[in-house]
N, C-alpha and C. Protein backbone atom coordinates (compact mmCIF):
# COMPACT_ATOMS: atom_id res chain seq x y z
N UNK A 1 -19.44 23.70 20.49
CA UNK A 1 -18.76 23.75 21.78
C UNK A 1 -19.79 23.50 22.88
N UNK A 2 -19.21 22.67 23.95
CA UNK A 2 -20.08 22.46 24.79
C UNK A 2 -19.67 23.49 26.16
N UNK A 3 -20.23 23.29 27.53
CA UNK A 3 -19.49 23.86 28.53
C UNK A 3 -19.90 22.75 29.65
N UNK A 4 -19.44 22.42 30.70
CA UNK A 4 -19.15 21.07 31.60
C UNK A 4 -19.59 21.69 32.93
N UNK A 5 -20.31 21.97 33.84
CA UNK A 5 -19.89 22.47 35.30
C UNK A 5 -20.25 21.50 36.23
N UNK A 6 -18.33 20.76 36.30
CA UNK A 6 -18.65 19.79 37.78
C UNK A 6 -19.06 20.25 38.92
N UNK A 7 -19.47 19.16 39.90
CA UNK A 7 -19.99 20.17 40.83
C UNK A 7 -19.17 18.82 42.11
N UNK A 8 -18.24 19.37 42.89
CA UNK A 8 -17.66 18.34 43.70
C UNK A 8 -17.93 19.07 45.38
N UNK A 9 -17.55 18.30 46.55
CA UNK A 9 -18.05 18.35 48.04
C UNK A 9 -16.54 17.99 48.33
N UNK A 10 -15.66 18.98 49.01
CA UNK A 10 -14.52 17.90 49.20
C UNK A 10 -14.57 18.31 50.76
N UNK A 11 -13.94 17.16 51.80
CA UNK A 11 -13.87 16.84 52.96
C UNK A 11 -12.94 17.82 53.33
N UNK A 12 -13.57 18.66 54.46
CA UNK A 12 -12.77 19.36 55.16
C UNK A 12 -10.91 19.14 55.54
N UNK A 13 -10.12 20.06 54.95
CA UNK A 13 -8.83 19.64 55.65
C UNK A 13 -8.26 19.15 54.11
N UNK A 14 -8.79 18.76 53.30
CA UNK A 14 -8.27 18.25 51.92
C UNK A 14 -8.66 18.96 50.70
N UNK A 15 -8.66 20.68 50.74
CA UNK A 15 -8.87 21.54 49.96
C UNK A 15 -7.32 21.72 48.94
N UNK A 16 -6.30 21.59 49.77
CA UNK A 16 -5.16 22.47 48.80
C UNK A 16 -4.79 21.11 48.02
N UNK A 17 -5.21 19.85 48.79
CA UNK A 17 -4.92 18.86 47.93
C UNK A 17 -5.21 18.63 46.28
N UNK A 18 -7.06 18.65 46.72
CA UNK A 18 -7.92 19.01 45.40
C UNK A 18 -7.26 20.49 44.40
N UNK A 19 -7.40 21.14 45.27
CA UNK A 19 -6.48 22.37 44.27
C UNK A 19 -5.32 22.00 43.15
N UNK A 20 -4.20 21.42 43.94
CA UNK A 20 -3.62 20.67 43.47
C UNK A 20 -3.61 19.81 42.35
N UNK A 21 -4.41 19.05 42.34
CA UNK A 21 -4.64 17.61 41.91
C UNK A 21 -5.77 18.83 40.27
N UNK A 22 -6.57 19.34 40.55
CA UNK A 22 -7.21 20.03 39.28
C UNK A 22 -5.99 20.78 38.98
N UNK A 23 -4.90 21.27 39.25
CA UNK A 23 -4.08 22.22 38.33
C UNK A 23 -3.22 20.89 37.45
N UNK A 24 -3.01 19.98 38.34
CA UNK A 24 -1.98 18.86 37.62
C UNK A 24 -2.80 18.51 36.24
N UNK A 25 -3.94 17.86 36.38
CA UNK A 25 -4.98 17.64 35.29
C UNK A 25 -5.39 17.96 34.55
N UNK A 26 -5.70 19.61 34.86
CA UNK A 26 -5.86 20.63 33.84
C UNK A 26 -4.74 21.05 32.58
N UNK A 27 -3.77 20.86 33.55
CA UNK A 27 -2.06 21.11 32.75
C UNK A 27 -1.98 19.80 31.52
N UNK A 28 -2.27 18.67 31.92
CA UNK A 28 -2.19 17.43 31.17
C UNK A 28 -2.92 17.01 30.25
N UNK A 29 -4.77 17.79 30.32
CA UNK A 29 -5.48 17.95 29.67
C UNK A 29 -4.94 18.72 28.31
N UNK A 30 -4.71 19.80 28.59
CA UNK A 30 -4.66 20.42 27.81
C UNK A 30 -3.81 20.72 26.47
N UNK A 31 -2.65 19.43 26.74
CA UNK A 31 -1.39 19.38 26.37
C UNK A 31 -1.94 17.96 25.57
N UNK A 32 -2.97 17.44 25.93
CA UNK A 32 -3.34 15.92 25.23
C UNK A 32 -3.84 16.08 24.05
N UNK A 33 -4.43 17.39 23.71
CA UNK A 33 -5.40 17.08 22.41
C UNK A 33 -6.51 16.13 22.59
N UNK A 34 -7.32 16.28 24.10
CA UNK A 34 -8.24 15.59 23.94
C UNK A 34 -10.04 16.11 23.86
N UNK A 35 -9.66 17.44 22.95
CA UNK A 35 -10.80 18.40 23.15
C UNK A 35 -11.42 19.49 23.66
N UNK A 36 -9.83 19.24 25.21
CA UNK A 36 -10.94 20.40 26.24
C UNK A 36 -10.46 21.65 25.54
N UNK A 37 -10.88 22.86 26.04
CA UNK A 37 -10.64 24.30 25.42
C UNK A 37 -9.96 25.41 26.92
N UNK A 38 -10.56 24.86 27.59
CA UNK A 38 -10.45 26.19 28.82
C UNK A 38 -10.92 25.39 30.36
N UNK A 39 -10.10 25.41 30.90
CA UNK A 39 -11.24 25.16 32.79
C UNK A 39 -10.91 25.53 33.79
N UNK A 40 -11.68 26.20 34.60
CA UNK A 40 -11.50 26.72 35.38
C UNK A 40 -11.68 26.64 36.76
N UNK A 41 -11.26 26.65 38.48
CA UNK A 41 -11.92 26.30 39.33
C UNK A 41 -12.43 27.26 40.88
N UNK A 42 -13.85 26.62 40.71
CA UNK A 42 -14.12 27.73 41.62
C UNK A 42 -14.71 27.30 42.95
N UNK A 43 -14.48 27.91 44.12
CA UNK A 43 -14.64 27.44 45.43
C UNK A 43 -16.18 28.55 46.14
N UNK A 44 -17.11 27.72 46.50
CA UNK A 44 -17.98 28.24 47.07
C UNK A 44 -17.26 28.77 48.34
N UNK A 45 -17.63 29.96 48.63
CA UNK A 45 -17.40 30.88 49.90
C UNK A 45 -17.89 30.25 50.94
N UNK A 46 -16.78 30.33 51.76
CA UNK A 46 -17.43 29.80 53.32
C UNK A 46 -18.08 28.34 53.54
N UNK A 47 -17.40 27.41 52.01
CA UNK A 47 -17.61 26.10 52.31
C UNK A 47 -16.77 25.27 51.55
N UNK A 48 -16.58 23.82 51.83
CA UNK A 48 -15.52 23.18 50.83
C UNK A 48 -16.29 22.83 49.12
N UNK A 49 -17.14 23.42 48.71
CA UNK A 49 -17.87 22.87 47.51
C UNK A 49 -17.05 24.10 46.24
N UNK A 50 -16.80 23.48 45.35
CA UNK A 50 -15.96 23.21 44.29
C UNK A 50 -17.19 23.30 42.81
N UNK A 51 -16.57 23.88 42.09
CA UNK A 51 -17.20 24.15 41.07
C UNK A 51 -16.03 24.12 39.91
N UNK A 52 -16.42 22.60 39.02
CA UNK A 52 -14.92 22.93 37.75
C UNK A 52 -15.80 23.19 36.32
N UNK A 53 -15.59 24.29 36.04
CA UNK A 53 -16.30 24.57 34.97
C UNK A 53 -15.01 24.89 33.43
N UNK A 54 -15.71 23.64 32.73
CA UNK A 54 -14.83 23.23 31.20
C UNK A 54 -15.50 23.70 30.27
N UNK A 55 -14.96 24.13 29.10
CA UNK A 55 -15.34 24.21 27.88
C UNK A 55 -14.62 23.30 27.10
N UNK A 56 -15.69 22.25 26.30
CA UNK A 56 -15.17 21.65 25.40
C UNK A 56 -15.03 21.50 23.60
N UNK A 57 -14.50 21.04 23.11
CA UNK A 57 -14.93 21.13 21.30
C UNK A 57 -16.46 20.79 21.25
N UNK A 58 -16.63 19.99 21.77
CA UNK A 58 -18.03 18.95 21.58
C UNK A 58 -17.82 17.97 22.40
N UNK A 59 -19.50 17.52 22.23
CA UNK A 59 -20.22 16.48 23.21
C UNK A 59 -19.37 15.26 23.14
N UNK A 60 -19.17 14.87 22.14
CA UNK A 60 -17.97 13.72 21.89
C UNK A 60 -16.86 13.77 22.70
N UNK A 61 -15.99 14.55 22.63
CA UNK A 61 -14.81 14.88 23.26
C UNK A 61 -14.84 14.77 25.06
N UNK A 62 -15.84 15.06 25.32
CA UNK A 62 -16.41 14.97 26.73
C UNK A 62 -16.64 13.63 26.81
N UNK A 63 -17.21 13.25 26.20
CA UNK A 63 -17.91 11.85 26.71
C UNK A 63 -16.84 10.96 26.40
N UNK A 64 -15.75 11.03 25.35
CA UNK A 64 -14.68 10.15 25.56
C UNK A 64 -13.78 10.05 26.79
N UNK A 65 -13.64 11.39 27.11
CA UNK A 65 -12.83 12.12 28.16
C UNK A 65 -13.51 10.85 29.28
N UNK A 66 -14.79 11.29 29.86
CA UNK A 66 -15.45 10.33 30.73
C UNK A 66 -15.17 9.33 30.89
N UNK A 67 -15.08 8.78 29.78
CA UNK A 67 -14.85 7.33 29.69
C UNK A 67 -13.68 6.61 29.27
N UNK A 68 -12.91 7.74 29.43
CA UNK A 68 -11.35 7.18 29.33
C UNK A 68 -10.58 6.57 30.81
N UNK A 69 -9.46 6.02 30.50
CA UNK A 69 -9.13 5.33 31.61
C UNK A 69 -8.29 6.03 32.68
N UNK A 70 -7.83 7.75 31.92
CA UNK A 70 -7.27 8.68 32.35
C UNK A 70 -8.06 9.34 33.68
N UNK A 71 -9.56 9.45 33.13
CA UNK A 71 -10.73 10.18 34.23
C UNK A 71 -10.82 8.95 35.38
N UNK A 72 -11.29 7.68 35.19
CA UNK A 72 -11.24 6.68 35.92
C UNK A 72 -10.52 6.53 37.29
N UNK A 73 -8.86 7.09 37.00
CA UNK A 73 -7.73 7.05 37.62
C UNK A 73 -7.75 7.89 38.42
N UNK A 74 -7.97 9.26 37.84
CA UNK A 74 -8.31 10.32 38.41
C UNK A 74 -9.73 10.32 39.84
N UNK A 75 -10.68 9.65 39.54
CA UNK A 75 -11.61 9.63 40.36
C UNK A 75 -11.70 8.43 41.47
N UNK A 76 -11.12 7.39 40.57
CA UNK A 76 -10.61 6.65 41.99
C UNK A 76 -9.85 7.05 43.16
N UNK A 77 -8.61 8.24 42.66
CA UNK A 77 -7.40 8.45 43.55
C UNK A 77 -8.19 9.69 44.49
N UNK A 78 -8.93 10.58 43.80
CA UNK A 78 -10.35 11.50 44.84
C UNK A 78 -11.16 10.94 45.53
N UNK A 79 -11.68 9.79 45.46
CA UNK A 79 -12.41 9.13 46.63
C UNK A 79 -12.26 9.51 47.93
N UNK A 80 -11.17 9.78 48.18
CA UNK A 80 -10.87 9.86 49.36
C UNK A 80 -10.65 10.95 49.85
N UNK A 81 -10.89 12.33 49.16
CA UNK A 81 -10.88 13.59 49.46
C UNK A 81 -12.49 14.26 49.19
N UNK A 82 -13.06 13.31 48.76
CA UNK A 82 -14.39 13.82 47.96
C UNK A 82 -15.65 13.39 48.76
N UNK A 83 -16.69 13.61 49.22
CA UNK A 83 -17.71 13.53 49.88
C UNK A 83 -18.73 13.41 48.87
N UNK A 84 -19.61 12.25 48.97
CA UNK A 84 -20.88 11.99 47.92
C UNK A 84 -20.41 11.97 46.66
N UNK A 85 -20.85 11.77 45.91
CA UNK A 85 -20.75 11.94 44.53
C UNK A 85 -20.93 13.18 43.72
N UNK A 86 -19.86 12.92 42.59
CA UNK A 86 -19.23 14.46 41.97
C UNK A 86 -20.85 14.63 41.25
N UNK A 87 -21.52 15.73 41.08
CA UNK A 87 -22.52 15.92 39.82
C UNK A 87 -22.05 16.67 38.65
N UNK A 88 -22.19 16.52 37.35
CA UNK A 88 -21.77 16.92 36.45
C UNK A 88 -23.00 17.83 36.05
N UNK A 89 -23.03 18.53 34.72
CA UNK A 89 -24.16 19.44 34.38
C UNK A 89 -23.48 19.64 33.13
N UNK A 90 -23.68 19.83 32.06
CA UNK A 90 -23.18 19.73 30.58
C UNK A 90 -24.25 21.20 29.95
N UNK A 91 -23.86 22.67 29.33
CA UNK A 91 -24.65 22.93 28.57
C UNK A 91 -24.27 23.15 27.54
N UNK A 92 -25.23 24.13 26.59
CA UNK A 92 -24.47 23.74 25.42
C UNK A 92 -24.53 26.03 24.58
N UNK A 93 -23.82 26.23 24.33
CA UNK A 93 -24.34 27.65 23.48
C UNK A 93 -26.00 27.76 23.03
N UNK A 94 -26.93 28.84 23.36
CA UNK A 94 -28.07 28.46 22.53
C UNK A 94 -27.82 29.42 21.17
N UNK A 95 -26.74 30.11 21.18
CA UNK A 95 -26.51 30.85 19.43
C UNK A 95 -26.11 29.29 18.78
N UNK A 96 -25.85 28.50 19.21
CA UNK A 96 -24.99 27.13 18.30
C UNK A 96 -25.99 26.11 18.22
N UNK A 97 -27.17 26.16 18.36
CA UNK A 97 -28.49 25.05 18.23
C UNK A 97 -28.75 25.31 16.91
């Protein structure tokens, strides 16, 4: 199992949108069988920065996810609520090395 923590900036005024838009995804994820396990989202205090933290089966499952045409869609249609670029951070269990 891996664990994922995006790390997103969203533009003032377009918070409940993003809210939004991660519950729709999360719901669709999870119903796909495409690996994920759990995700959750969390809002830095007293600013618009966003924290989506996933657990996945494995590194595979993630990296397909990425590179599917589903995430693609998804990050094109955030452009426009999203400030700079999303950073990702991937770790992994150290009991599972």
């Amino acid at each position: 199992m891996i664990n994922v923590g995006m790390y997103y900036s969203v533009r003032p005024g377009h918070e409940a949108e993003f809210e939004g838009a991660f519950s729709a995804v999360v719901g669709h994820l999870k119903g796909s069988g495409v690996g994920i396990k759990d995700a959750k989202l969390y809002k830095e205090v007293g600013k618009s920065e966003y924290m989506i933290y996933t657990e996945w089966d494995g590194l595979e499952s993630f990296k397909n996810f990425v590179q599917s045409r589903s995430f693609n869609d998804t990050v094109s249609q955030g452009r426009s609520i999203i400030d700079g670029r999303p950073r990702h951070r991937i770790f992994t269990d150290i009991k599972e090395q």
